[in-house]
Protein backbone atom coordinates (compact mmCIF):
# COMPACT_ATOMS: atom_id res chain seq x y z
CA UNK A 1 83.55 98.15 86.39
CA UNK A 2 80.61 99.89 84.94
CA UNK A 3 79.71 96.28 82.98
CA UNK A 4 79.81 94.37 86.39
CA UNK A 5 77.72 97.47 87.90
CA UNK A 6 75.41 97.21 85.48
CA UNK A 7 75.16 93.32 85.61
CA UNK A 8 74.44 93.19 89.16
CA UNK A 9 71.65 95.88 89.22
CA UNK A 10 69.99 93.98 86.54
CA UNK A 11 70.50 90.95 88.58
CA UNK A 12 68.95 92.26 91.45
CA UNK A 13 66.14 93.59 89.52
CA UNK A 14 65.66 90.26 88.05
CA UNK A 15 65.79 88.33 91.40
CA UNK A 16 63.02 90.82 92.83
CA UNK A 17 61.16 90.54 90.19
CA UNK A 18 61.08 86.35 90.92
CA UNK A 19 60.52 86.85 94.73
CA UNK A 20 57.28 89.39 93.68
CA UNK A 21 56.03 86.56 91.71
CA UNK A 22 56.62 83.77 93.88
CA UNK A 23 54.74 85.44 96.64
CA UNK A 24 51.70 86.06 94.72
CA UNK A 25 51.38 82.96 93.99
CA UNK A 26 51.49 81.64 97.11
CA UNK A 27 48.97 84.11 98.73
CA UNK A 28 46.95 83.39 95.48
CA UNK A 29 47.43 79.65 96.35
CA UNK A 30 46.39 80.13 100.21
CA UNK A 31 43.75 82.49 99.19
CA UNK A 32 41.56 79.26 97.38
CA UNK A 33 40.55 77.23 99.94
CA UNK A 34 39.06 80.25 101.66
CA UNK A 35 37.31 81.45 98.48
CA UNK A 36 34.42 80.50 99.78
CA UNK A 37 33.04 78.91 96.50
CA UNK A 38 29.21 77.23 96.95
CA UNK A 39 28.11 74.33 94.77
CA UNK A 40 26.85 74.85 91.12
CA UNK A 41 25.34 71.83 90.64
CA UNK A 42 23.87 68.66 92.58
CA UNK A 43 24.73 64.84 93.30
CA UNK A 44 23.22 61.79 91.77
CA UNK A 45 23.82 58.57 94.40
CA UNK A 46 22.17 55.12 94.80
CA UNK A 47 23.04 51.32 95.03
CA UNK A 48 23.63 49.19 92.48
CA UNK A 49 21.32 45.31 93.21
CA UNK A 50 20.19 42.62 91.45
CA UNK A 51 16.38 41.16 91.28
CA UNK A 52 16.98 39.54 95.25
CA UNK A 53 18.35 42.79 96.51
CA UNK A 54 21.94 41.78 97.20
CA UNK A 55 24.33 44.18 95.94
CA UNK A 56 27.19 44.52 93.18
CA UNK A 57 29.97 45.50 93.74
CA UNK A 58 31.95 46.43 91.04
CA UNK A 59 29.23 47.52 89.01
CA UNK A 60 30.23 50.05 85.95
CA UNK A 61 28.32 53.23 86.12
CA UNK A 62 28.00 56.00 83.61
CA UNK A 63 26.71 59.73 83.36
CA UNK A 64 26.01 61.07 80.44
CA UNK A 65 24.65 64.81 79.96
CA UNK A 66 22.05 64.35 77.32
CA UNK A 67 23.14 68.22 75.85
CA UNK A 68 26.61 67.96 75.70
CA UNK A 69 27.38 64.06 75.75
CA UNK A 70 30.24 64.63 78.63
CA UNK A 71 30.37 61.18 79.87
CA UNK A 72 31.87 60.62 83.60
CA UNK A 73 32.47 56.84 84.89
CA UNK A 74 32.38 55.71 88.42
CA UNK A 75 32.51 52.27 89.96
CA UNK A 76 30.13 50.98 92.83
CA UNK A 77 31.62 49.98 96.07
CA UNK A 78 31.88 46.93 98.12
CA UNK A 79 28.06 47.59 99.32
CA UNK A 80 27.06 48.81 95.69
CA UNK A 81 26.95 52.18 96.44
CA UNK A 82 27.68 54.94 94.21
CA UNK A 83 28.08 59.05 93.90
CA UNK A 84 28.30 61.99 91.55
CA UNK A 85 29.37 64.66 92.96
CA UNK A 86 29.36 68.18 91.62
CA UNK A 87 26.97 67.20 88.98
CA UNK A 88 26.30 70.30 86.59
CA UNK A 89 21.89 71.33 86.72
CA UNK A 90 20.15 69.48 83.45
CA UNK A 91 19.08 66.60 82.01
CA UNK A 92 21.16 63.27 82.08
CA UNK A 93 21.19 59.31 80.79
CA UNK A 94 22.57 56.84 83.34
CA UNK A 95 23.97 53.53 82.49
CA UNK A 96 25.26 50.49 84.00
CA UNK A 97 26.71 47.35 83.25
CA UNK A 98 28.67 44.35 85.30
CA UNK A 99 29.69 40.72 83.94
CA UNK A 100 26.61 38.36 83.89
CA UNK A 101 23.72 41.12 83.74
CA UNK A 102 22.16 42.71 81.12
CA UNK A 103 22.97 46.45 80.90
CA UNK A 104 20.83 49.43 82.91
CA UNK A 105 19.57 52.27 80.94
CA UNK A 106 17.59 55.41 82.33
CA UNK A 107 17.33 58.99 80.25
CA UNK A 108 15.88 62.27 81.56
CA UNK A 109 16.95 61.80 84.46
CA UNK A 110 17.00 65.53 85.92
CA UNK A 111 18.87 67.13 87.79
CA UNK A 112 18.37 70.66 89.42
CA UNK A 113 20.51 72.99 91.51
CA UNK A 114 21.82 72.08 94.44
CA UNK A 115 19.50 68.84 94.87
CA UNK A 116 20.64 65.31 95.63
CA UNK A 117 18.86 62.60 93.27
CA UNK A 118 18.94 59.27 95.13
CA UNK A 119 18.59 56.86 91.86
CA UNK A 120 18.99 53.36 92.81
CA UNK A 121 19.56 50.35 90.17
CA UNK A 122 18.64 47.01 89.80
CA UNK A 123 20.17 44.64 87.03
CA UNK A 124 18.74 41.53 85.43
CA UNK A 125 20.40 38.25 85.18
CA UNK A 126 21.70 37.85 81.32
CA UNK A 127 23.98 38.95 78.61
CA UNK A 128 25.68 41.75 78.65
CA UNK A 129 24.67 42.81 74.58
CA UNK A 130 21.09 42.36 76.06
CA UNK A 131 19.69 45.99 77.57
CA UNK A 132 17.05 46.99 79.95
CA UNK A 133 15.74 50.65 79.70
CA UNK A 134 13.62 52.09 82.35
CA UNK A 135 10.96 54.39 81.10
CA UNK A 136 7.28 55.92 83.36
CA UNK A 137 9.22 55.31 86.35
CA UNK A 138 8.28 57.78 89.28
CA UNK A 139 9.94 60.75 89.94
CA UNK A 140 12.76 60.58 92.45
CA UNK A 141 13.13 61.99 95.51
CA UNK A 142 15.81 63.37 97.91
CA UNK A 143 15.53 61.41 100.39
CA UNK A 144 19.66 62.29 102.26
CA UNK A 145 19.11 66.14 102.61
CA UNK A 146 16.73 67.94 105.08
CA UNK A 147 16.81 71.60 102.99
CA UNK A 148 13.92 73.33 101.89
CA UNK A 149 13.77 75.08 98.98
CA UNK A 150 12.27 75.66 95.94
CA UNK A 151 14.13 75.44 92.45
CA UNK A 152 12.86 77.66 89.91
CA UNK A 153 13.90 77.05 86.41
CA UNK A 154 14.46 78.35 83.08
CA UNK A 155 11.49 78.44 81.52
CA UNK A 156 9.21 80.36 84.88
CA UNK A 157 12.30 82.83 84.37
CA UNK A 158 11.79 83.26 80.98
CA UNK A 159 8.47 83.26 80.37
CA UNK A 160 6.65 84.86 83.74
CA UNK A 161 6.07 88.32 83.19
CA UNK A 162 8.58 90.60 84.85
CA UNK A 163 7.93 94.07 84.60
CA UNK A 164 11.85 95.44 85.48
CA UNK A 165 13.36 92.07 83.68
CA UNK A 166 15.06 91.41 87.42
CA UNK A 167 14.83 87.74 88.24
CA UNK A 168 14.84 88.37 92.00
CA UNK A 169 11.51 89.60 91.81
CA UNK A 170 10.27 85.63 91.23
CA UNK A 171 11.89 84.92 94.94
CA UNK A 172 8.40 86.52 95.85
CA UNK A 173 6.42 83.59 94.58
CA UNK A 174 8.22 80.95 97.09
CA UNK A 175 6.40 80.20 100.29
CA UNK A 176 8.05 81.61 103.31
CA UNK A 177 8.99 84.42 100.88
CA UNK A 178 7.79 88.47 101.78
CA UNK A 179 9.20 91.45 99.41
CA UNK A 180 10.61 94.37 101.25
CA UNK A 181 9.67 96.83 98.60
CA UNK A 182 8.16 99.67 100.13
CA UNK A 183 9.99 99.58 103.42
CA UNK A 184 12.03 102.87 103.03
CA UNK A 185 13.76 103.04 106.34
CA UNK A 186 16.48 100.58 105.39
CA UNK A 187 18.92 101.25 102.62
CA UNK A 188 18.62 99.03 99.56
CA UNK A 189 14.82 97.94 100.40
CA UNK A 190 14.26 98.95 96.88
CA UNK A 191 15.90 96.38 95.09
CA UNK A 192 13.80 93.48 94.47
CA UNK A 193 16.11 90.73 95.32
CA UNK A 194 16.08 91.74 99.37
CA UNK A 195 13.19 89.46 100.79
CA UNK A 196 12.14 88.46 104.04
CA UNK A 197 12.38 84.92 104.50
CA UNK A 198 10.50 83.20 107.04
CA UNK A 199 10.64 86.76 109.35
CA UNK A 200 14.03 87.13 109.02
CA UNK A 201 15.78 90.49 108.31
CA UNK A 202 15.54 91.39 104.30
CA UNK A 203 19.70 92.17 104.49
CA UNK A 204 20.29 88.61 106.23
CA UNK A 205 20.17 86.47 102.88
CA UNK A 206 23.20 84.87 100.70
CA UNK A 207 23.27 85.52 97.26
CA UNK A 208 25.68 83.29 95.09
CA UNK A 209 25.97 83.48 91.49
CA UNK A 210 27.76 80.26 89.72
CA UNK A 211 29.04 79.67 92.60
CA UNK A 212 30.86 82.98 93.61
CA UNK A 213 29.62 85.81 95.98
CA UNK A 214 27.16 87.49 94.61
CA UNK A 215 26.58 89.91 97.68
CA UNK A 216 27.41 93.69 97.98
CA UNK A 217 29.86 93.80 101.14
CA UNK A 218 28.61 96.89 101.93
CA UNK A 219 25.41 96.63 102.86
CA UNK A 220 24.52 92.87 102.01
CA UNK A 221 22.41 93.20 98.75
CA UNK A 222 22.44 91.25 95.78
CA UNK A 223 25.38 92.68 93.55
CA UNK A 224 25.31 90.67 90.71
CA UNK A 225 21.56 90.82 88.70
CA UNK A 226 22.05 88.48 85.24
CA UNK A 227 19.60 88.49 82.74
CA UNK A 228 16.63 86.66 82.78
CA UNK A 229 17.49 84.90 79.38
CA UNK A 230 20.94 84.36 80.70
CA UNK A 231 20.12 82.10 83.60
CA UNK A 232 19.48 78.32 83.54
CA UNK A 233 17.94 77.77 86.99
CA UNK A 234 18.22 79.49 91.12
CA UNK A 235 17.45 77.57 93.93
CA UNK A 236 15.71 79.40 97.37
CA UNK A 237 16.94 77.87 100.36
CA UNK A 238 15.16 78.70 103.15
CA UNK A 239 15.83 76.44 106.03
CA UNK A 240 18.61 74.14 107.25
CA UNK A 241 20.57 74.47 104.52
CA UNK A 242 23.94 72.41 104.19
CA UNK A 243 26.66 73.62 106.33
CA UNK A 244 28.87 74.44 102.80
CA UNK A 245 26.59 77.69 102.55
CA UNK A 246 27.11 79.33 106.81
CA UNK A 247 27.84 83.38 106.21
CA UNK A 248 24.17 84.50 106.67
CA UNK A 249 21.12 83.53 108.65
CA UNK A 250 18.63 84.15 106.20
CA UNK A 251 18.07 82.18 102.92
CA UNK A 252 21.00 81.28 100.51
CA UNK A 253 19.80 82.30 96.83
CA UNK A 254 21.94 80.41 94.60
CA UNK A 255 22.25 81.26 90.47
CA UNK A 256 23.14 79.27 87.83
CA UNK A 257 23.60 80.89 84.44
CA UNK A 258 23.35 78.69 81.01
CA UNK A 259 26.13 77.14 79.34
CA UNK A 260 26.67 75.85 75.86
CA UNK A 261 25.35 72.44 74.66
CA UNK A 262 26.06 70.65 71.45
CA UNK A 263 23.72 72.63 69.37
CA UNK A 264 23.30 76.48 69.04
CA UNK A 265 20.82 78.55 70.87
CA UNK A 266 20.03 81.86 71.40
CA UNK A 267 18.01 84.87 71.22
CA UNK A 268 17.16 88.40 70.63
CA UNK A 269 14.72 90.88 72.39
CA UNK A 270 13.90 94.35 73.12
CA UNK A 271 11.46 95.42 75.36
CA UNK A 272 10.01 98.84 75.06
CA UNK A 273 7.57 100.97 77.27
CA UNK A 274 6.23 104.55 77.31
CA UNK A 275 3.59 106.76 79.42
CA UNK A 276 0.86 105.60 77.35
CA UNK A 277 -0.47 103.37 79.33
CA UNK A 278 0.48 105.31 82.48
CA UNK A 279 -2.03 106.96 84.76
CA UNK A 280 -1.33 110.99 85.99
CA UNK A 281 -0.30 111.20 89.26
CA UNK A 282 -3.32 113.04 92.33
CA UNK A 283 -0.97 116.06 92.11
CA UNK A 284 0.59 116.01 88.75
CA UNK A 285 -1.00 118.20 86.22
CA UNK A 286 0.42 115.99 83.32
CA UNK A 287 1.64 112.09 82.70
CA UNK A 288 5.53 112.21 83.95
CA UNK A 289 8.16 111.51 81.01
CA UNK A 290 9.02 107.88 80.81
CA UNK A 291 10.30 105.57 78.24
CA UNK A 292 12.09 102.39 78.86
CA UNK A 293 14.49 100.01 76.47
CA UNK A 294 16.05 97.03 77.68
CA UNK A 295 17.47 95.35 74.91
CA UNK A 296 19.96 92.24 74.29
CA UNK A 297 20.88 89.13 73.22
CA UNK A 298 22.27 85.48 74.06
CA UNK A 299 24.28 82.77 71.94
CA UNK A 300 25.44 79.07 72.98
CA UNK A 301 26.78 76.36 71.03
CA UNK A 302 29.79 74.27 70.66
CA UNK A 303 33.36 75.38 69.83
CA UNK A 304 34.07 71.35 69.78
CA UNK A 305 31.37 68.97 69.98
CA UNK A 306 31.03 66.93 72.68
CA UNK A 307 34.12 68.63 74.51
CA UNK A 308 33.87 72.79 74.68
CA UNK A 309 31.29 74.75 74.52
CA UNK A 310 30.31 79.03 74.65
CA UNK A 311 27.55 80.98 75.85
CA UNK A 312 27.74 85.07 76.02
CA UNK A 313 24.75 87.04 76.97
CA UNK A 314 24.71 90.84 76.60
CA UNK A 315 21.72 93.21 78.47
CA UNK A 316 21.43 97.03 78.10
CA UNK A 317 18.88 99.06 79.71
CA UNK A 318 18.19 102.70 78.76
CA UNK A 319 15.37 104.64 80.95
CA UNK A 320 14.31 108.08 81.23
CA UNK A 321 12.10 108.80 83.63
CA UNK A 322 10.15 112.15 85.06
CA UNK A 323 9.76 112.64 88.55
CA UNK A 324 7.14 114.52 90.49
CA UNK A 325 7.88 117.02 93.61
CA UNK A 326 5.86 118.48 96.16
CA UNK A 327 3.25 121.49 94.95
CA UNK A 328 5.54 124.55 95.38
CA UNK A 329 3.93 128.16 95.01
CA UNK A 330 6.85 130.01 91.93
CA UNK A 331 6.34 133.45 91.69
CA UNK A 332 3.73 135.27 89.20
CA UNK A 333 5.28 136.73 85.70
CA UNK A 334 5.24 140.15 87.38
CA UNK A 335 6.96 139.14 90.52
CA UNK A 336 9.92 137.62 88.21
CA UNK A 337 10.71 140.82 86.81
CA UNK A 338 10.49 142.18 90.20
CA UNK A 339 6.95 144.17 90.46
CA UNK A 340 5.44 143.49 93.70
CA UNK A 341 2.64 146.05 93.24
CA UNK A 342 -0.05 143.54 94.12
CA UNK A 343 1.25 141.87 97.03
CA UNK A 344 -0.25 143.51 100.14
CA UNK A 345 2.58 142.22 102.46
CA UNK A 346 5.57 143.94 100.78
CA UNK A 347 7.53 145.57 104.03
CA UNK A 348 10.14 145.20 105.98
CA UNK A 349 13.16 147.01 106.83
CA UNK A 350 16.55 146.85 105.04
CA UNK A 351 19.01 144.71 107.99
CA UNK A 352 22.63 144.75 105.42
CA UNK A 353 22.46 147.51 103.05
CA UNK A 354 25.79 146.49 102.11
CA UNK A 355 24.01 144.00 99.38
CA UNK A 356 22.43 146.89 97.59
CA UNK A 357 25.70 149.15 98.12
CA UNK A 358 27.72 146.79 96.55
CA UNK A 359 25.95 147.20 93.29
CA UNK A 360 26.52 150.37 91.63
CA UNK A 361 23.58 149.38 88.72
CA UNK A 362 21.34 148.97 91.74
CA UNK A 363 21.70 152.42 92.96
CA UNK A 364 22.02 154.01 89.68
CA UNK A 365 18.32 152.36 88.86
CA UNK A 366 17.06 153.70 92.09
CA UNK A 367 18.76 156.93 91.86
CA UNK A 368 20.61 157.27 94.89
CA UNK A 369 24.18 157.36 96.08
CA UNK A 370 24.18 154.51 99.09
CA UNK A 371 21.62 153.29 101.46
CA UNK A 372 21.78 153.20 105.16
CA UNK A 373 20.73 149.88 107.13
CA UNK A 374 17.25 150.00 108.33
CA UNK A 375 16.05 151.97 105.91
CA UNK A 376 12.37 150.55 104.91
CA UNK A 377 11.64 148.74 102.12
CA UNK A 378 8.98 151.16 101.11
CA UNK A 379 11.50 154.22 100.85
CA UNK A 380 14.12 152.19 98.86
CA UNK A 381 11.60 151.11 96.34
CA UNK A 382 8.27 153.42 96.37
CA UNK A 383 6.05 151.36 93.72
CA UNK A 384 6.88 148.34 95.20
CA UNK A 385 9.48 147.51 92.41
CA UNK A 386 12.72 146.41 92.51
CA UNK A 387 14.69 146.70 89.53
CA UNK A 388 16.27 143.49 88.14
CA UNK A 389 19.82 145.60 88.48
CA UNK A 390 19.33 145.26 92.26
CA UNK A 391 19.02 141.39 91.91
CA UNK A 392 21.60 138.80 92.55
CA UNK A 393 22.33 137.91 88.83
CA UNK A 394 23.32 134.11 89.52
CA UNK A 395 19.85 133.69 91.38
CA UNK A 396 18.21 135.35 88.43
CA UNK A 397 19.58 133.09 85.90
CA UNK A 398 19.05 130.12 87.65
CA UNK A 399 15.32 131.01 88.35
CA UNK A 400 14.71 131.52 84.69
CA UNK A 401 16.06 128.54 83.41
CA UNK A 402 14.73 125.86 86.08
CA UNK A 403 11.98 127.74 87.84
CA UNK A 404 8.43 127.22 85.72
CA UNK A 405 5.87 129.66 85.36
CA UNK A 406 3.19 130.24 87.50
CA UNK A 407 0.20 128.58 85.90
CA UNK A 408 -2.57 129.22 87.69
């Protein structure tokens, strides 16, 4: 009995245990499609013709990323058309080939985030071991997407000065584009990533990184800042973007960070600043402490060639930084030890002589056994001293280890 007892608990357990998975899954599975996940990369489309203009159907196409040689095939439809969709941002060779024409070949062609490259192709009549590569042709141009945008790209992120190291500040250089920094009656106008765009509210914008949300729910600022050296391109979207991106009516800032490629890269870099440079503030009577690290590094490369690849990027940032308050008046070195024989205003009466009651030092310093309420200040303490037994010890400590002297 206690074997079968112990069998079916165990089953039951066991059988939970299945149901707890299986349900997870299937939320996890019904969860995707509303992940809202945004496009990481662009589309290359076109028709494939010969010299008169009529098209080929059939036609063999080929991509092939000129960093990582991952090839992907496609075939051209009845009317020659073609797509790639999903196409990851960089630099790419296309190819094609059909029976009885010599065989297309066009490099750098590149590709940036979120664009649509319409490349179309014409074959010549001949053999197929014969090739034809295009080179000085113009650039192309979207010509299927109404967006407007601006792409900026790994080197302006690497190389234009940035005096925090936060690529958000670069949205600033886009037309349409107005910082908010300075505007202290909204929470979050600090951060350099919330921008006007086009007069619309600074909190109104998208931010995607790789393709995931990159905003913070709470109050709709960018929550997800990689480094500079970390990112490969980000496209500014500021008006009639796709439908794909909806959530907000501002711009849609979309990141892409690097990925590895069939050789290794990478860096290392510190950045360092100090108040040597710094100017004092109107009211400061010294330069304010500050000295700044950001430090880190990046490495890419293959783990296979040609099929997987790494990249890990690391950032740290260590500041210290003084900050500056109003002028306050702190009492004189005499006052601190409680001598008040040079201010002309000490008076007043006593309202809770309970304070100086309470504190049997107090009166033994002033030499009397209890004080009544309203007695005046200048009977309790003739010279206009109070002893430093009649002060609230706590008070006292904490005004001579954060209170500064008066320098005057």
């Amino acid at each position: 009995m206690k074997v079968d007892a112990r069998f079916r608990q165990l089953l039951s357990l066991c059988c939970r245990s299945i149901l707890f998975t299986t349900v997870l899954a299937l939320a996890f599975c019904r969860a995707v499609p509303f992940a809202g996940a945004q496009s990481t990369g662009g589309r290359i489309r076109g028709t494939v013709m010969d010299p008169s203009g009529a098209a080929i159907a059939a036609a063999k196409i080929t991509l092939i990323n000129e960093a990582t040689q991952a090839t992907r095939d496609t075939q051209a439809g009845a009317e020659g058309e073609y797509i790639f969709l999903e196409v990851p941002v960089g630099s790419y060779e296309v190819n094609a080939q059909s029976p009885g024409f010599k065989k297309y070949v066009r490099r750098s062609v590149v590709l940036n985030l979120n664009e649509v490259v319409n490349l179309d192709i014409t074959l010549q009549v001949g053999a197929a071991v014969d090739t034809i590569e295009v080179t000085g042709a113009p650039p192309l141009v979207d010509t299927t997407s109404t967006q407007l945008g601006a792409v900026v790209n790994e080197r302006a992120v690497s190389e234009l000065p940035l005096a925090q190291r936060d690529a958000y500040q670069l949205l600033q250089l886009q037309p349409g584009v107005q910082s908010q920094l300075g505007v202290d009656n909204v929470y979050g106008s600090d951060r350099a990533g919330v921008v006007s765009v086009n007069g619309g509210r600074g909190r109104d914008n998208n931010y995607s990184v790789n393709g995931g949300d990159g905003n913070d729910q709470f109050a709709n600022l960018p929550a997800i800042q990689p480094s500079p050296d970390a990112i490969a391109e980000f496209r500014v979207l500021t008006n009639t973007f796709d439908a794909e991106y909806g959530r907000n009516s501002g711009a849609v800032v979309n990141v892409v960070t690097k990925s590895g490629s069939n050789e290794f890269h990478g860096d290392a870099y510190e950045f360092f600043r100090n108040k040597g440079l710094n100017a004092r503030g109107f009211f400061d009577s010294q330069k304010l402490d500050y000295l700044q690290n950001q430090f880190g590094a990046t490495l890419g490369g293959p783990i296979k060639k040609n099929k997987t690849f790494f990249f890990a990027s690391y950032e740290g940032d260590r500041i210290r930084r003084g900050s500056s308050s109003d002028t306050v008046a702190v009492p004189s070195d005499p006052e601190r030890v409680g001598d008040f024989s040079a201010d002309p205003t000490f008076a007043g009466v006593l309202s809770n002589a309970s304070i100086l009651n309470n504190r049997p030092a107090c009166l033994t310093a002033l030499g009397s056994g209890s004080i009544a309420d309203g007695t005046p200040y200048t009977s309790i303490f003739p010279t206009n001293t109070i002893p430093t037994a009649c002060f609230a010890q706590t008070a006292f400590d904490l005004l001579n280890q954060f209170v500064g002297q008066d320098r005057s």
